[in-house]
C-alpha atoms as a PDB file:
ATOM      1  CA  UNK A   1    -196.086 -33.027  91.840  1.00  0.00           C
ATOM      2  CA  UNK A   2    -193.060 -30.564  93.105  1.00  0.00           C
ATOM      3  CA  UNK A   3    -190.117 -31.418  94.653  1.00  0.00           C
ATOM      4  CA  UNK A   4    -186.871 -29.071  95.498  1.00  0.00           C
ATOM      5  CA  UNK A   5    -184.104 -30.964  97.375  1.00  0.00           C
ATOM      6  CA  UNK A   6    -180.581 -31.605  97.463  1.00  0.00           C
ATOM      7  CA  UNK A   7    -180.303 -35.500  96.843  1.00  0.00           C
ATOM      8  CA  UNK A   8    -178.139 -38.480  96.171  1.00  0.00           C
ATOM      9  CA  UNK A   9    -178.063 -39.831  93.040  1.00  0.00           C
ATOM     10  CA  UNK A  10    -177.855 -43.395  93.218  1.00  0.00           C
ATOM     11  CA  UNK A  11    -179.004 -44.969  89.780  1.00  0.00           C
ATOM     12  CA  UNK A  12    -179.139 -43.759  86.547  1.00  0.00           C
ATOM     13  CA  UNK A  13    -180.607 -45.984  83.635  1.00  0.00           C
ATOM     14  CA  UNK A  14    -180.327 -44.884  79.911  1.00  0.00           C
ATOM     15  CA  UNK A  15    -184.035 -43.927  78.517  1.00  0.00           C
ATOM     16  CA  UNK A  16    -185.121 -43.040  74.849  1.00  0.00           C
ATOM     17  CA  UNK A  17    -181.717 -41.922  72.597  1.00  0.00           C
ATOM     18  CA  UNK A  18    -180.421 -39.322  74.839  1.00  0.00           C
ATOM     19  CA  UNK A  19    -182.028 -39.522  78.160  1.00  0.00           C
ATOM     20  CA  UNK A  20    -181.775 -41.326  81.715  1.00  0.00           C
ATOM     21  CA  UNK A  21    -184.284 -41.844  84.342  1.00  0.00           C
ATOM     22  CA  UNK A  22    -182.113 -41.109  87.409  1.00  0.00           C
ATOM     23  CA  UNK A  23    -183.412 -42.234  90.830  1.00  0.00           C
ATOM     24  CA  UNK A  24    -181.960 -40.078  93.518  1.00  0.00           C
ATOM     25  CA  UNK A  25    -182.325 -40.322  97.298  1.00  0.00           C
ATOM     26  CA  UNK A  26    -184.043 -37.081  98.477  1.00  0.00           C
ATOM     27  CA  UNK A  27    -184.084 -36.660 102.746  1.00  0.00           C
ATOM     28  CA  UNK A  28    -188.054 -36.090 102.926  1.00  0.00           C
ATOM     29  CA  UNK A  29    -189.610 -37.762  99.818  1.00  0.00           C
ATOM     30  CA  UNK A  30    -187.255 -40.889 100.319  1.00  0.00           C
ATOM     31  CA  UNK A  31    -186.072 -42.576  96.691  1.00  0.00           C
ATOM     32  CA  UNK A  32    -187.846 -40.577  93.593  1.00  0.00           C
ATOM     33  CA  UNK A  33    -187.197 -41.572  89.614  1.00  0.00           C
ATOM     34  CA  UNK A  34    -187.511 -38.714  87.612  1.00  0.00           C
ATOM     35  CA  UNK A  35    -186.457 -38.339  83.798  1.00  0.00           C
ATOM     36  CA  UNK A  36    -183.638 -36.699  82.882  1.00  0.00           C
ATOM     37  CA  UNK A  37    -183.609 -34.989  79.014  1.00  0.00           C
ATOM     38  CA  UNK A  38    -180.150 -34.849  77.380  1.00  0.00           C
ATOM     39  CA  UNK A  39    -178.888 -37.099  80.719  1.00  0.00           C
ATOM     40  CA  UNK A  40    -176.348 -38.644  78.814  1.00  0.00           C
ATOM     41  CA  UNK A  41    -174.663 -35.690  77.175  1.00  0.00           C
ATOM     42  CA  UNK A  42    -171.179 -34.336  77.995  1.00  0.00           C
ATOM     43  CA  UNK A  43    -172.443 -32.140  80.073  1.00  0.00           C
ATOM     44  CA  UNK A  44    -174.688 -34.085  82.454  1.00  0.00           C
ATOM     45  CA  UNK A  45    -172.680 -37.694  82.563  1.00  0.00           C
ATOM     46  CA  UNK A  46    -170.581 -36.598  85.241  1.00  0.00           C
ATOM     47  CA  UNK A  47    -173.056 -34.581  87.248  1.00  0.00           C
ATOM     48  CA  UNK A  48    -175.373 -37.686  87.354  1.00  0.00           C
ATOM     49  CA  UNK A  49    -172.412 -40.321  88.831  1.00  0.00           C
ATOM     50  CA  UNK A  50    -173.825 -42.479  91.688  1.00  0.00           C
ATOM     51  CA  UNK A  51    -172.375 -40.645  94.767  1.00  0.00           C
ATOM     52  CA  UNK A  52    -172.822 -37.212  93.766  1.00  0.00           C
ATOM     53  CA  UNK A  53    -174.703 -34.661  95.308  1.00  0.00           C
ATOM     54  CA  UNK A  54    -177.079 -32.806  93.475  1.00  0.00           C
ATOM     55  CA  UNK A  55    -180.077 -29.948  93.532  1.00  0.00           C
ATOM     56  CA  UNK A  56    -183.095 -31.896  91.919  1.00  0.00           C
ATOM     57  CA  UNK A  57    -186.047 -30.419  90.812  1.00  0.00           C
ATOM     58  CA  UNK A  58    -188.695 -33.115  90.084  1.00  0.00           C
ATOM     59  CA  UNK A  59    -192.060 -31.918  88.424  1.00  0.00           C
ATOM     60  CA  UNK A  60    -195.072 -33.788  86.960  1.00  0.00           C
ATOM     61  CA  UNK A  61    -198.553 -33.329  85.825  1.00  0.00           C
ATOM     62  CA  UNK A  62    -199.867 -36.256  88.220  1.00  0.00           C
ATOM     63  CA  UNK A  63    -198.522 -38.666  91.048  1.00  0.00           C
ATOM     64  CA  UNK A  64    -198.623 -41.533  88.567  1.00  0.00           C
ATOM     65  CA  UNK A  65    -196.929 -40.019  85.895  1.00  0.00           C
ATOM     66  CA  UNK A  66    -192.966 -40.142  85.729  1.00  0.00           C
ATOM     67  CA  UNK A  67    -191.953 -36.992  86.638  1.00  0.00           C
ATOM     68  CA  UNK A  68    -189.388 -34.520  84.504  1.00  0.00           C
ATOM     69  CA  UNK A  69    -185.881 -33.932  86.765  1.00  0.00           C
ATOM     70  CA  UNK A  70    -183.626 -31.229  86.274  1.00  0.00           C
ATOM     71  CA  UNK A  71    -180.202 -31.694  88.369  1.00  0.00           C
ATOM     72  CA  UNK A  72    -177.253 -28.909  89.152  1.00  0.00           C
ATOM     73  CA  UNK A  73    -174.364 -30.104  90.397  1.00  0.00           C
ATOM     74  CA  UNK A  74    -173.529 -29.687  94.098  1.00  0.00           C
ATOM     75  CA  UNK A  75    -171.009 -31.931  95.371  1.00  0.00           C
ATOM     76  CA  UNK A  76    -169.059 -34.016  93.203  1.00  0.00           C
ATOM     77  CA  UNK A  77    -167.392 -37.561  94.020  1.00  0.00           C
ATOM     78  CA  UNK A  78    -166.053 -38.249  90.807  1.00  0.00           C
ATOM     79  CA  UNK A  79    -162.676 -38.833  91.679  1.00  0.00           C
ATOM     80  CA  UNK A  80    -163.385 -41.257  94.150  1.00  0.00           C
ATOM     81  CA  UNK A  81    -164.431 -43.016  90.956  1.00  0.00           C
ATOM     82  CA  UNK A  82    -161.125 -43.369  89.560  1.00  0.00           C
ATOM     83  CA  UNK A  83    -159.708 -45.545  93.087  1.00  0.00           C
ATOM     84  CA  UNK A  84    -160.903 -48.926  92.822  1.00  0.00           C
ATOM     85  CA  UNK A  85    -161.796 -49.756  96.220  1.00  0.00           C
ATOM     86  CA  UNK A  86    -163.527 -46.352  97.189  1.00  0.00           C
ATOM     87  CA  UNK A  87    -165.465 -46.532  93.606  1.00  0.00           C
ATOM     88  CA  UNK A  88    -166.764 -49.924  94.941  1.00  0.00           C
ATOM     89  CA  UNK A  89    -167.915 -48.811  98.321  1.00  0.00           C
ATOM     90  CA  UNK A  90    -169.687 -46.110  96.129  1.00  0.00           C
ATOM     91  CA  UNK A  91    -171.423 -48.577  93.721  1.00  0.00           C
ATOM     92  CA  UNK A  92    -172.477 -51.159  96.514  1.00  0.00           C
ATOM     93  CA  UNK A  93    -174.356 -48.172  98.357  1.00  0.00           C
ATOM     94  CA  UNK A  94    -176.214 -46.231  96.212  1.00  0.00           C
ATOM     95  CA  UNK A  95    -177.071 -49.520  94.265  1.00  0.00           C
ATOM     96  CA  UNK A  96    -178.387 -50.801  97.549  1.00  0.00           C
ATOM     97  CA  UNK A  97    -180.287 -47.953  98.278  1.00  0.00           C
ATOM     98  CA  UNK A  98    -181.917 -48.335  95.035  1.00  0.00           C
ATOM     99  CA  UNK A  99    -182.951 -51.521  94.889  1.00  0.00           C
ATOM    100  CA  UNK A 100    -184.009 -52.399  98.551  1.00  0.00           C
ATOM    101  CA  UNK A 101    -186.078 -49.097  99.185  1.00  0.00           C
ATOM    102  CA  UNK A 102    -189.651 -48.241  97.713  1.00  0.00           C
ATOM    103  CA  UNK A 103    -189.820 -45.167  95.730  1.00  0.00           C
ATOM    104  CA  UNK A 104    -191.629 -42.527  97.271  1.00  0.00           C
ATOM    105  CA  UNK A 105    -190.973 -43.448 100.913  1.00  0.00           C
ATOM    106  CA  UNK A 106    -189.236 -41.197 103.707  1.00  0.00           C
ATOM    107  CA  UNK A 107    -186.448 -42.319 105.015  1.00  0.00           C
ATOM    108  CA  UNK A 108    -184.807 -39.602 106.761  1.00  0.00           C
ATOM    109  CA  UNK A 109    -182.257 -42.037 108.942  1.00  0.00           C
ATOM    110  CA  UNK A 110    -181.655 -43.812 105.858  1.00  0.00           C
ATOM    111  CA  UNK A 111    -180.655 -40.873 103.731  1.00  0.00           C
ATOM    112  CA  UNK A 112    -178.544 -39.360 106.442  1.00  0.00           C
ATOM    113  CA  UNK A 113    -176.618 -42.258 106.995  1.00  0.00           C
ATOM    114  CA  UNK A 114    -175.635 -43.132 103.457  1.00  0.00           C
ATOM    115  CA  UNK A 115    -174.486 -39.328 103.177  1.00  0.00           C
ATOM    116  CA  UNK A 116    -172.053 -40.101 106.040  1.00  0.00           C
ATOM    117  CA  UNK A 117    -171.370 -43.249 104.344  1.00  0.00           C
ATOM    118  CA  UNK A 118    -170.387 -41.641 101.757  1.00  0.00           C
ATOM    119  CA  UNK A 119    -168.831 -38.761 103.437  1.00  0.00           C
ATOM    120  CA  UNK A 120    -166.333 -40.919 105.161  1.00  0.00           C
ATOM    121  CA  UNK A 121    -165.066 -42.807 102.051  1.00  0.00           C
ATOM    122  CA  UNK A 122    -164.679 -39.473 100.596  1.00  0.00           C
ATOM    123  CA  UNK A 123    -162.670 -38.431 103.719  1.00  0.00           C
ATOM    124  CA  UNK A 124    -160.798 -41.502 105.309  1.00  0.00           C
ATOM    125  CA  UNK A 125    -157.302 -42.129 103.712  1.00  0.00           C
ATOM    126  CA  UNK A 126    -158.023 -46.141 103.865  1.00  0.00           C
ATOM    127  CA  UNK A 127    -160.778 -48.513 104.275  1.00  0.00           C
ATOM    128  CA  UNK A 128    -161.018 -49.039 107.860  1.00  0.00           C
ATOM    129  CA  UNK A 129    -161.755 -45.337 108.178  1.00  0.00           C
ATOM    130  CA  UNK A 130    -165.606 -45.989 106.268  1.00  0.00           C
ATOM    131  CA  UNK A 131    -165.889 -50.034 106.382  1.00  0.00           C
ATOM    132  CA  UNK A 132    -167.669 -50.413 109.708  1.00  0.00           C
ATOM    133  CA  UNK A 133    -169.724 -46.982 108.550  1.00  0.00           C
ATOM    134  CA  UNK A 134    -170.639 -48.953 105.616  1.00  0.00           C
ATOM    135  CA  UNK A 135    -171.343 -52.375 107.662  1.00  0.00           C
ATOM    136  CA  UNK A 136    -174.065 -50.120 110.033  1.00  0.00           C
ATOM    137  CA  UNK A 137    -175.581 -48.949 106.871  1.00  0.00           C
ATOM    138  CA  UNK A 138    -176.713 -52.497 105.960  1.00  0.00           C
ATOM    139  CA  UNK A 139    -177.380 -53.092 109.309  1.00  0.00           C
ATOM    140  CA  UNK A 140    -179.955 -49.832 109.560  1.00  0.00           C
ATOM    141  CA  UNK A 141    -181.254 -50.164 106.204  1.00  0.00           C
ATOM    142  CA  UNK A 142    -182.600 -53.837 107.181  1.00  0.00           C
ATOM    143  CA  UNK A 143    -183.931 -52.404 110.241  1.00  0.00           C
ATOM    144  CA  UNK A 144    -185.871 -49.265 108.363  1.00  0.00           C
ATOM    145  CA  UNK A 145    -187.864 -52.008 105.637  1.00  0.00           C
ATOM    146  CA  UNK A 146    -188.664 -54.133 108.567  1.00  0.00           C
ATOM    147  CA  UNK A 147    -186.181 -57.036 108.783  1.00  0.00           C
ATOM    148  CA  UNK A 148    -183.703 -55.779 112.333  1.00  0.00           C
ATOM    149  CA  UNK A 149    -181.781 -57.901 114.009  1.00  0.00           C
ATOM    150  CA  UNK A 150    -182.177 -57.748 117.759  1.00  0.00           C
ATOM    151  CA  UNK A 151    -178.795 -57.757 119.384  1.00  0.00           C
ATOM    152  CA  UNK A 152    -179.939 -56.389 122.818  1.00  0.00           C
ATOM    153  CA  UNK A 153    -180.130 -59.426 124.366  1.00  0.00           C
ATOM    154  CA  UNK A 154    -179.448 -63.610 124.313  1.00  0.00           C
ATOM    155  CA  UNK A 155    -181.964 -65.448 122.699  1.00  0.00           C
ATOM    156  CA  UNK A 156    -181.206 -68.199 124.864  1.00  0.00           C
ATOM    157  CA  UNK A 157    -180.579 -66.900 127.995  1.00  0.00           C
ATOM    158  CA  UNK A 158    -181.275 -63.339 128.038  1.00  0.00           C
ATOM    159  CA  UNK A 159    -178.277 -61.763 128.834  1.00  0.00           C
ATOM    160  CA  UNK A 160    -176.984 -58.858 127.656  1.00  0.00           C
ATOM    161  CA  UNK A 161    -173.159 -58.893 128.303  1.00  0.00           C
ATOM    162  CA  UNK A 162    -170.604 -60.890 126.634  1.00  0.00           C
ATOM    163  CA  UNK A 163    -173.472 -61.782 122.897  1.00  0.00           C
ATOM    164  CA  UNK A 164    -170.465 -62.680 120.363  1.00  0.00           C
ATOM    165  CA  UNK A 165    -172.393 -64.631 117.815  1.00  0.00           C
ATOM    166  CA  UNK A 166    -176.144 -64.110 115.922  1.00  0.00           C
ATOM    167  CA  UNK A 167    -178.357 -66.871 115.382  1.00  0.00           C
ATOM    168  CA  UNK A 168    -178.842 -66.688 111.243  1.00  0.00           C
ATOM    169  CA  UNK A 169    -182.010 -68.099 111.464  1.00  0.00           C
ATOM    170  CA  UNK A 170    -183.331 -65.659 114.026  1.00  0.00           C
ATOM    171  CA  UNK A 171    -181.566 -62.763 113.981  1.00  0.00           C
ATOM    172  CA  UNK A 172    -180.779 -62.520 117.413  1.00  0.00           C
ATOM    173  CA  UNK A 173    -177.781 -62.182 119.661  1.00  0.00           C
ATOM    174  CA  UNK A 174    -176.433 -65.272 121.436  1.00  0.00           C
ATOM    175  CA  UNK A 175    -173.884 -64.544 124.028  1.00  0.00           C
ATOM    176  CA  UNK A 176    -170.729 -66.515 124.446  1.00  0.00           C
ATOM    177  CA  UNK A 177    -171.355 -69.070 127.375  1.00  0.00           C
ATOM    178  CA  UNK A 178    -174.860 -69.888 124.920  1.00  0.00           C
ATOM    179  CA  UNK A 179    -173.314 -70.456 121.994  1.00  0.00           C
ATOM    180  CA  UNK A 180    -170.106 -71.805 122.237  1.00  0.00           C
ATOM    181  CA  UNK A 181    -171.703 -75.157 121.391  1.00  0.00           C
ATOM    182  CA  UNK A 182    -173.171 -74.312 118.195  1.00  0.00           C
ATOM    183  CA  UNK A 183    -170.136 -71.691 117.548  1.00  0.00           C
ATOM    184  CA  UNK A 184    -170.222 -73.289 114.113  1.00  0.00           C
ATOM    185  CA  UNK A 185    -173.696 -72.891 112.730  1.00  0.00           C
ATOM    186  CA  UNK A 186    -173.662 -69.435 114.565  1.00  0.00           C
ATOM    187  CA  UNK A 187    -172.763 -65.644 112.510  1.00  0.00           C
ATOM    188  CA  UNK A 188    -169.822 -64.251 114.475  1.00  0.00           C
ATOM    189  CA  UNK A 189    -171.091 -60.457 116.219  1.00  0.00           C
ATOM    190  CA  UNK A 190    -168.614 -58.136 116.042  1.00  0.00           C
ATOM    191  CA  UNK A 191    -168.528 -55.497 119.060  1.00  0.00           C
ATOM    192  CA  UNK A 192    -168.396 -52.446 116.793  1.00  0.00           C
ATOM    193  CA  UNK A 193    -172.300 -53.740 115.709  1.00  0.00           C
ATOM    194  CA  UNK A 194    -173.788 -52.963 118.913  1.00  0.00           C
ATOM    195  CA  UNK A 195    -171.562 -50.730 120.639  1.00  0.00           C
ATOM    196  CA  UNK A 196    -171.260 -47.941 117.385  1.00  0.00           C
ATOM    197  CA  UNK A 197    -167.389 -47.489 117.819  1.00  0.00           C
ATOM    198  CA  UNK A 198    -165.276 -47.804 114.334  1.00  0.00           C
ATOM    199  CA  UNK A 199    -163.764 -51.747 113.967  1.00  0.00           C
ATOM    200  CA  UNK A 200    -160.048 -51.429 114.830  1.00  0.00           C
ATOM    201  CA  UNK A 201    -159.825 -54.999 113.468  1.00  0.00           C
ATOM    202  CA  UNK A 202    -160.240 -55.944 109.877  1.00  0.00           C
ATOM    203  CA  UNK A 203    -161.456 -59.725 110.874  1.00  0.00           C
ATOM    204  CA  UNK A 204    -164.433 -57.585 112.726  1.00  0.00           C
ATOM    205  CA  UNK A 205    -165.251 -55.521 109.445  1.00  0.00           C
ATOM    206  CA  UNK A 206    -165.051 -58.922 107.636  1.00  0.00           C
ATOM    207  CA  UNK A 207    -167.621 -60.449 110.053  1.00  0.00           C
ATOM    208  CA  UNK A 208    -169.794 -57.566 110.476  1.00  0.00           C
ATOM    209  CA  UNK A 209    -170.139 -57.437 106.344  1.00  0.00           C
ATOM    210  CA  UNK A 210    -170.516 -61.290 106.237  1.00  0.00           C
ATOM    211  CA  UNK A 211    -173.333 -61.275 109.184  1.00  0.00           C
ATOM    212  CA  UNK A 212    -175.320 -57.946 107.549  1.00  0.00           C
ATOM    213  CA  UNK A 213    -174.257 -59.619 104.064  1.00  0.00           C
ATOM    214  CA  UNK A 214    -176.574 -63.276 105.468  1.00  0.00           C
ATOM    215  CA  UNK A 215    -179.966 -61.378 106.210  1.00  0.00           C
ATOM    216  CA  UNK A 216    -180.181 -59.191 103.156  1.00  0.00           C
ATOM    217  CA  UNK A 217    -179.475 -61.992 100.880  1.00  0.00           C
ATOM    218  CA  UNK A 218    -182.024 -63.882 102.907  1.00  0.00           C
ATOM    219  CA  UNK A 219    -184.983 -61.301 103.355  1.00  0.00           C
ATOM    220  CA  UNK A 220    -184.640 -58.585 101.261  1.00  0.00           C
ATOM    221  CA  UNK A 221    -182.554 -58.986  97.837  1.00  0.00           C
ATOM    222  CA  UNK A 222    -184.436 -61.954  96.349  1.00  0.00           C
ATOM    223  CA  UNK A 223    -185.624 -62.324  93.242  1.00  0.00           C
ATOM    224  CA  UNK A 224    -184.661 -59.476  90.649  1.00  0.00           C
ATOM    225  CA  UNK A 225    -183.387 -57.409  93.193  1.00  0.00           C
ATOM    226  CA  UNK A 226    -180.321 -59.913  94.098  1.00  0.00           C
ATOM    227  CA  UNK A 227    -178.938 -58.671  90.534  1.00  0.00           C
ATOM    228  CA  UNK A 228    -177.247 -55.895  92.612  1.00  0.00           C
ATOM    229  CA  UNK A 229    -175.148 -58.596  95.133  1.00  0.00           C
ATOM    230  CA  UNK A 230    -172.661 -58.845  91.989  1.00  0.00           C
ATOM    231  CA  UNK A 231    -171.509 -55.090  93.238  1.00  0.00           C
ATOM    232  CA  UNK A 232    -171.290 -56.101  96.971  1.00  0.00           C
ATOM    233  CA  UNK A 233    -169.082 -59.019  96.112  1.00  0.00           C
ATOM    234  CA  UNK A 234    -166.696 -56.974  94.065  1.00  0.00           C
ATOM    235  CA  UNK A 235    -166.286 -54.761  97.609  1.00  0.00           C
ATOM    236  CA  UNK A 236    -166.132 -57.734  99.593  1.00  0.00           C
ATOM    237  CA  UNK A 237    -163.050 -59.639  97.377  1.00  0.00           C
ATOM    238  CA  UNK A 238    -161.158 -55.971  97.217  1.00  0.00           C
ATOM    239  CA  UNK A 239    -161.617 -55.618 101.061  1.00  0.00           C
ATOM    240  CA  UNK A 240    -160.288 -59.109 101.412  1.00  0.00           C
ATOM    241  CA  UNK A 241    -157.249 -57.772  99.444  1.00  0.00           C
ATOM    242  CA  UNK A 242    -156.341 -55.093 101.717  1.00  0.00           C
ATOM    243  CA  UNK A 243    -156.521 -57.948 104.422  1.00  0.00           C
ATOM    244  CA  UNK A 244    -153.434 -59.047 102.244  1.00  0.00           C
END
């Protein structure tokens, strides 16, 4: 096995005295671990920082067999590192990534959207600038390992203008006039969800993260996998503090 590409890194867990098996997002081999020798020295610490963009070169003897990374440094989001709530948005992604998706996979959407996830909280002055970006992400991710929402149309009735609220049992839209009577047991559906404009509104972004935030706890990050929901709650509570 050989594989050239310019990927994300997205975890990196200590291995042996001195090395790290790093699992990077890659745009046509989807998430691949490789092992990284010396991955905790001076040198290689900050290249291999979740965010980061790097030029991985995977090689191994067989398929089954862990393969041998070597990483150069390409882009570098350390700094982001150093501002609380952009260092969260950071850690929530790539940990997501890595936990949700199967290794080996291609997930071209996937990988181009967390780039521009992380593009924009490398580029927006504040939050609302990469919050709905980062809302979308979830939303797409679910959709990619087979657990979408549908939010073309009302369960109920079958409309398709006015849908304000998702069933959280479904995962469908319900529209207004539908809903209002269950308004309470119902997810609130924030416009910027369906129509792909950035939230203006911080009560939207709140929603949107609380309604993607209901399905992947439900269907995807069970088990040892929900381990990684401790970083999405740290986002969550900072976000809620810029909400003041």
């Amino acid at each position: 096995m050989h594989i050239e590409a310019q990927a994300i890194v997205c975890a990196v867990l200590a291995h042996g005295e001195h090395g790290v098996v790093a699992r990077l997002m890659t745009p046509d081999d989807g998430l691949q671990p490789g092992y990284v020798r010396g991955g905790r020295s001076r040198r290689l610490r900050p290249v291999l920082l979740p965010g980061n963009v790097v030029q991985a070169d995977y090689r191994a003897r067989t398929d089954e067999q862990l393969a041998s990374l070597t990483v150069e440094l390409v882009r570098s989001r350390a700094p982001l590192h150093a501002e609380p709530l952009a260092a969260a948005a950071i850690d929530w992604t790539t940990a997501l990534t890595a936990a949700a998706l199967p290794e080996g996979q291609p997930y071209p959407m996937l990988f181009g959207a967390l780039d521009g996830v992380l593009a924009a909280v490398e580029a927006a002055p504040a939050a609302r600038g990469w919050a709905s970006a980062l809302a979308r992400y979830e939303l797409l991710l679910l959709a990619e390992l087979g657990f979408g929402l549908d939010l073309s149309a009302c369960a109920a009735t079958g409309a398709r203008d006015d849908l304000v609220y998702v069933s959280p049992r479904s995962g469908r839209a319900v529209s207004r006039d539908a809903g209002e009577e269950h308004r309470a047991r119902l997810l609130a559906l924030p416009p910027f969800l369906i129509d792909g404009t950035a939230a203006s509104d911080w009560g939207d972004i709140i929603d949107g993260l609380r309604l993607t935030g209901h399905f992947l706890m439900r269907d995807l990050l069970t088990d040892r996998r929900a381990a990684v929901l401790a970083a999405r709650e740290r986002l969550v509570t900072r976000l809620k503090r810029v909400l003041g």
